[in-house]
Every structure is written in structure tokens, then in C-alpha cells.
C-alpha atoms as a PDB file:
ATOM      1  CA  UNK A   1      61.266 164.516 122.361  1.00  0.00           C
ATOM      2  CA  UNK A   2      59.977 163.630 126.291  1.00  0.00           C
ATOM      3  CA  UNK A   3      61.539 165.731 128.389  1.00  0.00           C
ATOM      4  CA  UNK A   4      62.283 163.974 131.907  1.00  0.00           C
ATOM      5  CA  UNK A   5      63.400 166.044 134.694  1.00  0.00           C
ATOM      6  CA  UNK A   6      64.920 163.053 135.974  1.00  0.00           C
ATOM      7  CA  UNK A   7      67.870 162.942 133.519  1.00  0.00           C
ATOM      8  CA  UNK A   8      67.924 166.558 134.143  1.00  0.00           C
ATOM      9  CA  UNK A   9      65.877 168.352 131.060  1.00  0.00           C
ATOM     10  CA  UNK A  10      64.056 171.648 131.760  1.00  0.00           C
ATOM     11  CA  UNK A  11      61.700 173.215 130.495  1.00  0.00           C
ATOM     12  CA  UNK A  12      62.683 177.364 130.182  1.00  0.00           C
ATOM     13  CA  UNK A  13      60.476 180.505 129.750  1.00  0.00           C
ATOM     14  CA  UNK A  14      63.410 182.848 128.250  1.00  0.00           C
ATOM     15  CA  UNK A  15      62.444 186.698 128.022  1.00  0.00           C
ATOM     16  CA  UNK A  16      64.576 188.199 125.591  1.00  0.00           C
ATOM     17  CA  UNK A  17      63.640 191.092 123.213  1.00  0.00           C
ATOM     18  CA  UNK A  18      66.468 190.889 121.325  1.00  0.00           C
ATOM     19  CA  UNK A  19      65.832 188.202 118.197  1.00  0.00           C
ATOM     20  CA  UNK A  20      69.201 187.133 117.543  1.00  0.00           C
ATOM     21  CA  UNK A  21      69.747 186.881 121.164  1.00  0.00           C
ATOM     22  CA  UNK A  22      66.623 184.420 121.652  1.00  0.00           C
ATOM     23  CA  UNK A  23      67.311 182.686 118.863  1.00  0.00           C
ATOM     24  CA  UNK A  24      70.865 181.773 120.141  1.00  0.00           C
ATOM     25  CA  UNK A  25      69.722 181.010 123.708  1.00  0.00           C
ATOM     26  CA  UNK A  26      67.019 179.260 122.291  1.00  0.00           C
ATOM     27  CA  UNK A  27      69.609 177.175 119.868  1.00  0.00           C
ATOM     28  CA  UNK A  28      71.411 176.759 123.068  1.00  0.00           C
ATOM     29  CA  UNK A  29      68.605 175.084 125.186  1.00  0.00           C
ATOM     30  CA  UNK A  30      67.380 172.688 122.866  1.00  0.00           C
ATOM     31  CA  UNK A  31      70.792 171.636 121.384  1.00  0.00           C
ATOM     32  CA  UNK A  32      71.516 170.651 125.262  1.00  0.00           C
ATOM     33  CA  UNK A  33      67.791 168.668 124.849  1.00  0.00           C
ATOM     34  CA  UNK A  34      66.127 171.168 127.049  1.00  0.00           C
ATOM     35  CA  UNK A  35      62.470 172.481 126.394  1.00  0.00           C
ATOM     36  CA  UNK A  36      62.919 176.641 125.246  1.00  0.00           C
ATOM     37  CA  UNK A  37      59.551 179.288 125.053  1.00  0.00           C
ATOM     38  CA  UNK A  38      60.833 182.347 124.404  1.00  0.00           C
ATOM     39  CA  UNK A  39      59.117 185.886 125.238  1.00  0.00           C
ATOM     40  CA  UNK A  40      59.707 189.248 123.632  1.00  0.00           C
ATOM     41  CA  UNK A  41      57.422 191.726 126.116  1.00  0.00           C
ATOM     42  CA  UNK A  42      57.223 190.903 129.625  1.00  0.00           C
ATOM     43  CA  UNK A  43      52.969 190.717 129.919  1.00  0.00           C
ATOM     44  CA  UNK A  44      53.458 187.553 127.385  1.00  0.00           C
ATOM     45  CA  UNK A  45      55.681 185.914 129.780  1.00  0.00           C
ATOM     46  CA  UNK A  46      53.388 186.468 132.906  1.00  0.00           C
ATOM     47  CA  UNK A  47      50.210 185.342 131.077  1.00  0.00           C
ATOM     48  CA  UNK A  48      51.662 182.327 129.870  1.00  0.00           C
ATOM     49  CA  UNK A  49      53.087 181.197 133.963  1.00  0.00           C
ATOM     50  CA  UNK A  50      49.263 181.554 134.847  1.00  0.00           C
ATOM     51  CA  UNK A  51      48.610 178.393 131.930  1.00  0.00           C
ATOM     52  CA  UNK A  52      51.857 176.812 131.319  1.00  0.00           C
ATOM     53  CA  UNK A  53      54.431 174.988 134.013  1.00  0.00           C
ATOM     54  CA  UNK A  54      58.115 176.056 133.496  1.00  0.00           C
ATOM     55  CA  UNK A  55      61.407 174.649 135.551  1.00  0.00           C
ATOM     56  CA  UNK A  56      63.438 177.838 135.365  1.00  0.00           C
ATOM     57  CA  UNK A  57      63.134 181.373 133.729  1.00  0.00           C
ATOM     58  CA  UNK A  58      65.710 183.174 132.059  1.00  0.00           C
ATOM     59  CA  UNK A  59      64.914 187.254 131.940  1.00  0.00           C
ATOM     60  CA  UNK A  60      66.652 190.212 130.522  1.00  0.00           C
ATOM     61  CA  UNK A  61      66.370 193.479 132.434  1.00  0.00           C
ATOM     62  CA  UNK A  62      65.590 195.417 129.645  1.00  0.00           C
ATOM     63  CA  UNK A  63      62.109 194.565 127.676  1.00  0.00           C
ATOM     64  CA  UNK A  64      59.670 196.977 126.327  1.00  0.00           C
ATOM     65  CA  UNK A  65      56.586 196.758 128.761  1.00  0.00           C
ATOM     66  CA  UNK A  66      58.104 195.813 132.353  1.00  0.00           C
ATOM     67  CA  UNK A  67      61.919 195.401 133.249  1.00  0.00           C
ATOM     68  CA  UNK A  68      62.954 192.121 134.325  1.00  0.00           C
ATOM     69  CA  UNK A  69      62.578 193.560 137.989  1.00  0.00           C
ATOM     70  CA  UNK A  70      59.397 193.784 137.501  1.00  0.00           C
ATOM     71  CA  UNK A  71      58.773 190.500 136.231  1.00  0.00           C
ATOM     72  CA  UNK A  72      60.657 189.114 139.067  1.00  0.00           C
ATOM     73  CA  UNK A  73      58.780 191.070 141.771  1.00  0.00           C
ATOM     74  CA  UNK A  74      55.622 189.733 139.933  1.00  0.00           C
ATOM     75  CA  UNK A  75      56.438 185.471 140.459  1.00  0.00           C
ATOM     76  CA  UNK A  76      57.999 185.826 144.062  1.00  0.00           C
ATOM     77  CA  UNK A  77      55.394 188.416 145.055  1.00  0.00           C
ATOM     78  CA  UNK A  78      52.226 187.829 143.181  1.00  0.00           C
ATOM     79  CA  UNK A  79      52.529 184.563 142.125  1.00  0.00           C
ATOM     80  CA  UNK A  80      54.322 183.794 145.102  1.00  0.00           C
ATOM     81  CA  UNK A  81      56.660 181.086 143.208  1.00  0.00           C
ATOM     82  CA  UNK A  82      59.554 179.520 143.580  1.00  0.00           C
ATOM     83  CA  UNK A  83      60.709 178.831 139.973  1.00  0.00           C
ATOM     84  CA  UNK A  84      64.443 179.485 139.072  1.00  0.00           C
ATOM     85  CA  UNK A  85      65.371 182.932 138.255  1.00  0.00           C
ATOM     86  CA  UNK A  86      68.681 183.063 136.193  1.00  0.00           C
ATOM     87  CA  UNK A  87      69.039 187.044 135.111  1.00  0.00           C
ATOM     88  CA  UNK A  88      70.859 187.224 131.884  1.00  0.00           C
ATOM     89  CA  UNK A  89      71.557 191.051 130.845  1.00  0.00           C
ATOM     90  CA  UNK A  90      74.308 193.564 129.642  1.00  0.00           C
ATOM     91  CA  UNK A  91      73.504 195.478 132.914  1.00  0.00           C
ATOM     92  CA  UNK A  92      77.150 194.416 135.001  1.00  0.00           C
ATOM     93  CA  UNK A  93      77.163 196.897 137.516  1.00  0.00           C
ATOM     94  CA  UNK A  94      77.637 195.232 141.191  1.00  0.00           C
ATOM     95  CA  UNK A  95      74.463 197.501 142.570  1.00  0.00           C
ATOM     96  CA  UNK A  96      72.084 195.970 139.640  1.00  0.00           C
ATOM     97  CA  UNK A  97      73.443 192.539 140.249  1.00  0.00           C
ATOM     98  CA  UNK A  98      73.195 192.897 144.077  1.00  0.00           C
ATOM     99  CA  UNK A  99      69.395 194.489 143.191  1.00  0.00           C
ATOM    100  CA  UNK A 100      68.442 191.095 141.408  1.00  0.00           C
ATOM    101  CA  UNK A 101      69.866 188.834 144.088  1.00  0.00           C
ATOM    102  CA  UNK A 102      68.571 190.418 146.793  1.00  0.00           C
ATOM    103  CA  UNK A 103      64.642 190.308 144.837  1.00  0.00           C
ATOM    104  CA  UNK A 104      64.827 186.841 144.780  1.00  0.00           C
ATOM    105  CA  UNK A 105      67.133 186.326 141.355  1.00  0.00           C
ATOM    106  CA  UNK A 106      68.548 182.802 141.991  1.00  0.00           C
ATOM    107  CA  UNK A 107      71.340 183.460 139.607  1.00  0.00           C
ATOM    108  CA  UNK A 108      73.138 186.354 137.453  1.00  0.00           C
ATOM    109  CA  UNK A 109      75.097 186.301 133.789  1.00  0.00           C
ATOM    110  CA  UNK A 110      76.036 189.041 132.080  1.00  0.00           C
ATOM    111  CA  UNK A 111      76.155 189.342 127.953  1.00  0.00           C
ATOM    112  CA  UNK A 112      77.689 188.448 126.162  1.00  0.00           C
ATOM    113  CA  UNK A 113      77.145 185.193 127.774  1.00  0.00           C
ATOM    114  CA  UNK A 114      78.936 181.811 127.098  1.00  0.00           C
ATOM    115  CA  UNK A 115      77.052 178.889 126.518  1.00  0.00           C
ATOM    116  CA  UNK A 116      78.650 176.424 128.920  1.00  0.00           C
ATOM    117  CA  UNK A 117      78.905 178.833 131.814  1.00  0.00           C
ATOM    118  CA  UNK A 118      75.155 179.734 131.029  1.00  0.00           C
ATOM    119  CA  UNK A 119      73.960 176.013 130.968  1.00  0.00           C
ATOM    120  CA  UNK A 120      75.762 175.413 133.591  1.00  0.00           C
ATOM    121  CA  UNK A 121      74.464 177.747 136.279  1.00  0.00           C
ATOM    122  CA  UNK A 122      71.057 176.814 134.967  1.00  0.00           C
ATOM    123  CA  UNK A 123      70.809 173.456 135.489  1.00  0.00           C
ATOM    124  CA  UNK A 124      72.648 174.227 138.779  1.00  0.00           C
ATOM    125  CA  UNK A 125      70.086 176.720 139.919  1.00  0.00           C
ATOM    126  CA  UNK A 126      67.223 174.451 138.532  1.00  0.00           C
ATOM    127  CA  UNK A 127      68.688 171.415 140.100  1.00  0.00           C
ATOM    128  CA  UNK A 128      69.091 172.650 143.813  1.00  0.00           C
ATOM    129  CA  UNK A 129      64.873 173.749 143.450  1.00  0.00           C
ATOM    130  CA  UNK A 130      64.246 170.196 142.876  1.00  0.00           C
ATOM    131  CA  UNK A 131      66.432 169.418 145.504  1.00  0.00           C
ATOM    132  CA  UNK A 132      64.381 171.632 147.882  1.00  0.00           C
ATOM    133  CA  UNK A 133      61.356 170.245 146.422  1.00  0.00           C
ATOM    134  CA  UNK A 134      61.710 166.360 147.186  1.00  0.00           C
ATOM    135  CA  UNK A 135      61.148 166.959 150.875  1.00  0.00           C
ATOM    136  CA  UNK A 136      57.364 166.610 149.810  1.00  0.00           C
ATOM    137  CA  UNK A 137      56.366 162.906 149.028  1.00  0.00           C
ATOM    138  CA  UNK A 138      53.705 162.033 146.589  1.00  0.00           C
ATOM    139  CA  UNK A 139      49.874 162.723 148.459  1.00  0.00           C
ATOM    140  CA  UNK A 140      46.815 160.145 147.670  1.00  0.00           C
ATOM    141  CA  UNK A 141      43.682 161.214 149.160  1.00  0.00           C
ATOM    142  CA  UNK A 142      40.656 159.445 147.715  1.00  0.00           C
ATOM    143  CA  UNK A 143      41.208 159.380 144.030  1.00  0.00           C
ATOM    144  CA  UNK A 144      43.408 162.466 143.897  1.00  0.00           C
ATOM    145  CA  UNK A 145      46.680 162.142 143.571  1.00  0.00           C
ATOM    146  CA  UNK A 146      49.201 165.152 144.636  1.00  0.00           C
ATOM    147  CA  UNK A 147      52.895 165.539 143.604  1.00  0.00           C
ATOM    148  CA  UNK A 148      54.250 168.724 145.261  1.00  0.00           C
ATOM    149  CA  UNK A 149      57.748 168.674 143.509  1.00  0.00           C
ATOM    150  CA  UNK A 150      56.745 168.082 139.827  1.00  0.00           C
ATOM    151  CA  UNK A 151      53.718 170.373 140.752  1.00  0.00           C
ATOM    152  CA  UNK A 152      51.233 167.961 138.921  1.00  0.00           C
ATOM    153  CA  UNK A 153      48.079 166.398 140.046  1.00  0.00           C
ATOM    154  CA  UNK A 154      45.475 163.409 138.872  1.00  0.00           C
ATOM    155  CA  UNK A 155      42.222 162.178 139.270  1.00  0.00           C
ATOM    156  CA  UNK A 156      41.795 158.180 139.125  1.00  0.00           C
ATOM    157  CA  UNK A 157      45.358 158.222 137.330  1.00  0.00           C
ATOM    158  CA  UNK A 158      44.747 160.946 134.697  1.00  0.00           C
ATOM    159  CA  UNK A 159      46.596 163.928 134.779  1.00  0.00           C
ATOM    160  CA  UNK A 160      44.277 167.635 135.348  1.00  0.00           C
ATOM    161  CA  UNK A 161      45.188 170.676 134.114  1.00  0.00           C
ATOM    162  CA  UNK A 162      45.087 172.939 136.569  1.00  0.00           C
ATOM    163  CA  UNK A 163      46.873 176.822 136.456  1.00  0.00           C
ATOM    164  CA  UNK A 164      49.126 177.734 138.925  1.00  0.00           C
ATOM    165  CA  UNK A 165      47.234 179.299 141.473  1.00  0.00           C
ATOM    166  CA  UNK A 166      44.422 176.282 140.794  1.00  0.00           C
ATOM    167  CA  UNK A 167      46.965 173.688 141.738  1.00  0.00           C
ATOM    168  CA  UNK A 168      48.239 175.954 144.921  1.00  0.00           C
ATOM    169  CA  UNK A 169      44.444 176.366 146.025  1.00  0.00           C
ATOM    170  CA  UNK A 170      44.208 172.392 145.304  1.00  0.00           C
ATOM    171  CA  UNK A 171      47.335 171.515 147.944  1.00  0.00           C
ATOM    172  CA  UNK A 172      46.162 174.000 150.255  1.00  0.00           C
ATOM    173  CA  UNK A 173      42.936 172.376 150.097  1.00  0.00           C
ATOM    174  CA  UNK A 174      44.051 168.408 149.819  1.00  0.00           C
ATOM    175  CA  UNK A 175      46.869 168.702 152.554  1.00  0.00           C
ATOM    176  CA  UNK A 176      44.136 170.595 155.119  1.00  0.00           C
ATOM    177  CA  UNK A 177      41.001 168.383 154.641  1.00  0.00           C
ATOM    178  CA  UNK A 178      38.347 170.047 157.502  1.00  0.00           C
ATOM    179  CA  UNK A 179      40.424 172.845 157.623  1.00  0.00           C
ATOM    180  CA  UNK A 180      38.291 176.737 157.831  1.00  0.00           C
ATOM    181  CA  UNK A 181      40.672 179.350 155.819  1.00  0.00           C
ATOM    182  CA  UNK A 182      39.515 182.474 155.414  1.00  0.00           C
ATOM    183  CA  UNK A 183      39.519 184.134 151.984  1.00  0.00           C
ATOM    184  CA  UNK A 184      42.597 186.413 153.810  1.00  0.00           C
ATOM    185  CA  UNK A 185      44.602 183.381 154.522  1.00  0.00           C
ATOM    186  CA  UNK A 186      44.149 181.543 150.995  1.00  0.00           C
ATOM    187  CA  UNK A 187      44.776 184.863 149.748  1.00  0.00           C
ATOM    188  CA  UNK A 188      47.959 185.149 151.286  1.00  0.00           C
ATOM    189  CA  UNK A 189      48.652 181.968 150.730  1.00  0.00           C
ATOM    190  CA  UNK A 190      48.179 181.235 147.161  1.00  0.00           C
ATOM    191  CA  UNK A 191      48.866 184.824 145.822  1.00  0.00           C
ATOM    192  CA  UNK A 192      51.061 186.438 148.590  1.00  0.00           C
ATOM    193  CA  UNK A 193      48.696 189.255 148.980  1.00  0.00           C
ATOM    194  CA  UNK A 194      45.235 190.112 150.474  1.00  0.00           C
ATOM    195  CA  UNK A 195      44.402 193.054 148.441  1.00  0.00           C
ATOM    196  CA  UNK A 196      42.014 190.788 146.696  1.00  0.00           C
ATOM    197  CA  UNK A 197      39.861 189.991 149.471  1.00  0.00           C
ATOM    198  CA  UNK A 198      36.622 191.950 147.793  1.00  0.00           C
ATOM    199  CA  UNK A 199      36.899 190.548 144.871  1.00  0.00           C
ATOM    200  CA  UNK A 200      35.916 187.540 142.756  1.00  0.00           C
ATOM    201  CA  UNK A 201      38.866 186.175 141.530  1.00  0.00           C
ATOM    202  CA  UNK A 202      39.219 183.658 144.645  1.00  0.00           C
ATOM    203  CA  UNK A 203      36.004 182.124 143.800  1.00  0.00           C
ATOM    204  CA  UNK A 204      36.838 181.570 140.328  1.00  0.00           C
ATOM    205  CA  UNK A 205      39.709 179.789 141.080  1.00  0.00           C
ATOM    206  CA  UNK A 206      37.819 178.055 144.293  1.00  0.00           C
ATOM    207  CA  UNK A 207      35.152 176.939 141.640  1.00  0.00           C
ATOM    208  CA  UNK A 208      37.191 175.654 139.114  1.00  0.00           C
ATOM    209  CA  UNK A 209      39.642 173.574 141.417  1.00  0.00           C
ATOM    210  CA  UNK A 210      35.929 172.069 142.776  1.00  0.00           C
ATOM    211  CA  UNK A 211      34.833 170.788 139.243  1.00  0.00           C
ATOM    212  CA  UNK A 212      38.202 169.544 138.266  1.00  0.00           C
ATOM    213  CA  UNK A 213      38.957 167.725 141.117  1.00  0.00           C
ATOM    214  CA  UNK A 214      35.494 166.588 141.530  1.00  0.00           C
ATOM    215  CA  UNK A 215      34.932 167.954 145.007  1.00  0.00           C
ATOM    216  CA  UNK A 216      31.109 166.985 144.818  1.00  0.00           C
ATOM    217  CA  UNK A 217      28.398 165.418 147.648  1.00  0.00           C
ATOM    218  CA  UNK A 218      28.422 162.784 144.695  1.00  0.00           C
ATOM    219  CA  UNK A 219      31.923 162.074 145.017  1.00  0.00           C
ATOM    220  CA  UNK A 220      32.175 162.322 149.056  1.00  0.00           C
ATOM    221  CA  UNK A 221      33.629 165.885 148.935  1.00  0.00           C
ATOM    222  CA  UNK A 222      32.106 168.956 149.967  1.00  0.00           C
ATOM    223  CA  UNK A 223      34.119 172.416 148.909  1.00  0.00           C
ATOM    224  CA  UNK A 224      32.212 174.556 151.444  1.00  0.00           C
ATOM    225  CA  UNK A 225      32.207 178.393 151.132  1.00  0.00           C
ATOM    226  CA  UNK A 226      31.068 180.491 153.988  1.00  0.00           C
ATOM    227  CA  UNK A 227      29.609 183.310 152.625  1.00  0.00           C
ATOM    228  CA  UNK A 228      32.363 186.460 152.671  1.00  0.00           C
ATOM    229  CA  UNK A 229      34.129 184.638 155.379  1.00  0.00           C
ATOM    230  CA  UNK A 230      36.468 181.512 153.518  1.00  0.00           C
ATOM    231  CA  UNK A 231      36.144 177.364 152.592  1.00  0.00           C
ATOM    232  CA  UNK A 232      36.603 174.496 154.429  1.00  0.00           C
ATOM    233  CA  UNK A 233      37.347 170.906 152.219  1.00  0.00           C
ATOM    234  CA  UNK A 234      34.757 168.217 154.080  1.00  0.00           C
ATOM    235  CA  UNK A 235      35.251 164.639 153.197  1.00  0.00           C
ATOM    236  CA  UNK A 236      31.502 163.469 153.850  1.00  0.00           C
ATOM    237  CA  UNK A 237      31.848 159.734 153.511  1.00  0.00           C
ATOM    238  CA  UNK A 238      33.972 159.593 156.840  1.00  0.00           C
ATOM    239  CA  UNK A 239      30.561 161.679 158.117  1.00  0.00           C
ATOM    240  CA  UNK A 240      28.129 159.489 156.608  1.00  0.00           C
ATOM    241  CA  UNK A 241      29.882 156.381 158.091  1.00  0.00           C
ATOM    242  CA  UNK A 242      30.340 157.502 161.613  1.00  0.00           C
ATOM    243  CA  UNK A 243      26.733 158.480 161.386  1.00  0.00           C
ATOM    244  CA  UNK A 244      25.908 154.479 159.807  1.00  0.00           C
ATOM    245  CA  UNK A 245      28.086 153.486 162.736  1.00  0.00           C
ATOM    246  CA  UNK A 246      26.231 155.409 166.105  1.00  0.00           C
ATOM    247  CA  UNK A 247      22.729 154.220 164.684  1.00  0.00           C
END
């Protein structure tokens, strides 16, 4: 089946230990033609958001590596995402539900759950972030083209698959051509922390976003690092013509 967001299909990461409970919410999602990835352990579920593009998330509170708390803390902290958050868990007192809300939990059920109610404050929680979203229009710059709100991108037409924090670096990038950021701000920025300012994993992501995207001299791009300090995206063949032009 092709799932289009359009007519309102999602695509859900559901972390659920409990196997008869996936399997129902599962049974649920794709009975209502939505897309369903279910998690047992919480680690599975974060790995996965790094490779994999998701409309909403469904957790439990209780899983056997890192509460649903924790997961939560991880996307609108670390990951610094927006995705829907709908909490589904047997934990109904008002200070756990006010705990969730107050995190950045878009949403709150508590088992058993029903399945209209449930699909219903899903697609309503998943339908006001797309709402949200569409105050970014589609962005052509050269051969890349950027949508913001179906967080996709493309190269002469053809879709690249970029992780999430790739495709973050790439619209900071695209949207601020000639632009200095320090590695503090892109830090900040893409992963809503700078406690990774020594390390490398800015670079990596810096590096592959410049050979996916084709940010080469070749191409009339230049991905420029200053050493320890940040990047700057140069278009050079608005350099090289001015130069043409004053000769």
C-alpha cells in the first residue's frame, strides 16, 4: 500500500513491550491503513529515528531499558524533534500525566485503551504538526530541492536519503547559503546541545550531507570548514561570474 499523508495515513513508531499489546495496536494502525513499526526496548526505537522518518510515536512508560520519559526527553532534547508524542500507558495518575505533558508529550491515553478514541487523538495530534509544518513552502536552490514539512529532500528530482540530523544540517545549510555557523551554533541547532563541540560527530554528519548533496567546486558549491571554528555553504558560480563580469 502507498501511504499519502495527504489523505491522512501515518506512519507510527509504537514502543510497547507488551506482545499482545503491540500486536493489537499494531492490528489497529494498519486496519485504519496507517504504516505501524513496533519497538519492544527503548534503544531500538531511538536507533531506528536516527535512519527511518516517522509521523507520530506512540510510547509506553514502562519498557525494559529507558522509560518512556526518557525516550521523550531524548527526541525533544537530543534530537531536538518535533514528531507527535501520544503516551499510551496504565500509569493514570494526574502527576504522571501532567509529567508527560509538561516534557513535551503531545497527547495522553491510558490502558486499556479504545481503539477509536486512540485513533482519534492520533491523527488529531499528527494532523495539527502538519498543520504547523505547512508554513514552510517547498525550497529549490540549484538542483536541490527542500521540503521542510514532509522533511524530504532531492537532487535533480531524485529523492536522498539523508538521517535526521543529515537533513537538519542540510536546511540549516540550504536556507543560510554564505552563512559562518560555528560548530556551537549547528550544534545547538541540529542536536539541541553543545556538549559535542570536541568531538567528531559534527563532521561526520557535515561530510556526509556534502557528498550527498553534492556540495563540490565541481558542482558550484563549496561546504567550507574552518578549522575548530564552524562551516559556511559558498555557492561559487555566483563568485566566478561576478569575477567574469569586473574583467
Amino acid at each position: 500500500m502507498k501511504y499519502n499523508k495527504d489523505q491522512g495515513y501515518m506512519r507510527v513508531a509504537v514502543l510497547e513491550d507488551d506482545l499482545s499489546q503491540s500486536e493489537l495496536v499494531q492490528y489497529w494502525l494498519k486496519l485504519g491503513g496507517h504504516d505501524a513499526q513496533v519497538f519492544g526496548r527503548a534503544s531500538e526505537l531511538l536507533h531506528a529515528l536516527t535512519r527511518q522518518e516517522f509521523d507520530a510515536l506512540v510510547l509506553d512508560w514502562n519498557v525494559p531499558d529507558l522509560s518512556g520519559i526518557e525516550v521523550l526527553r531524548h527526541v525533544r532534547q537530543d534530537m531536538n524533534s518535533n514528531i507527535p508524542v501520544l503516551f499510551s500507558t496504565a500509569r493514570d495518575s494526574e502527576q504522571d500525566i501532567v509529567t508527560a505533558l509538561r516534557r513535551g508529550a503531545d497527547d495522553y491515553v491510558v490502558k486499556p485503551v479504545r481503539r477509536n478514541e486512540f485513533l482519534a487523538r492520533l491523527s488529531a495530534i499528527t494532523m495539527e504538526n502538519r498543520r504547523s509544518d505547512s508554513r514552510y513552502p517547498l525550497i529549490q536552490v540549484g538542483r536541490i530541492s527542500l521540503d521542510r514539512s514532509g522533511r524530504r529532500i532531492q537532487l535533480d528530482g531524485e529523492p536522498v536519503a539523508l538521517t535526521i540530523k543529515d537533513f537538519d544540517l542540510a536546511v540549516v545549510f540550504v536556507t543560510n547559503i554564505g552563512r559562518f555557523f560555528s560548530r556551537r551554533q549547528l550544534l545547538r541547532q541540529v542536536w539541541g546541545t553543545d556538549a559535542l563541540a570536541s568531538s567528531r560527530t559534527l563532521d561526520t554528519h557535515v561530510n556526509r550531507v556534502r557528498t550527498k548533496l553534492e556540495l563540490t567546486p565541481e558542482q558550484g558549491w563549496e561546504l567550507r570548514a574552518t578549522y575548530r571554528q564552524g562551516y559556511r555553504l559558498v555557492r561559487l558560480l555566483r563568485e566566478q561570474e561576478e569575477s567574469s563580469s569586473s574583467n
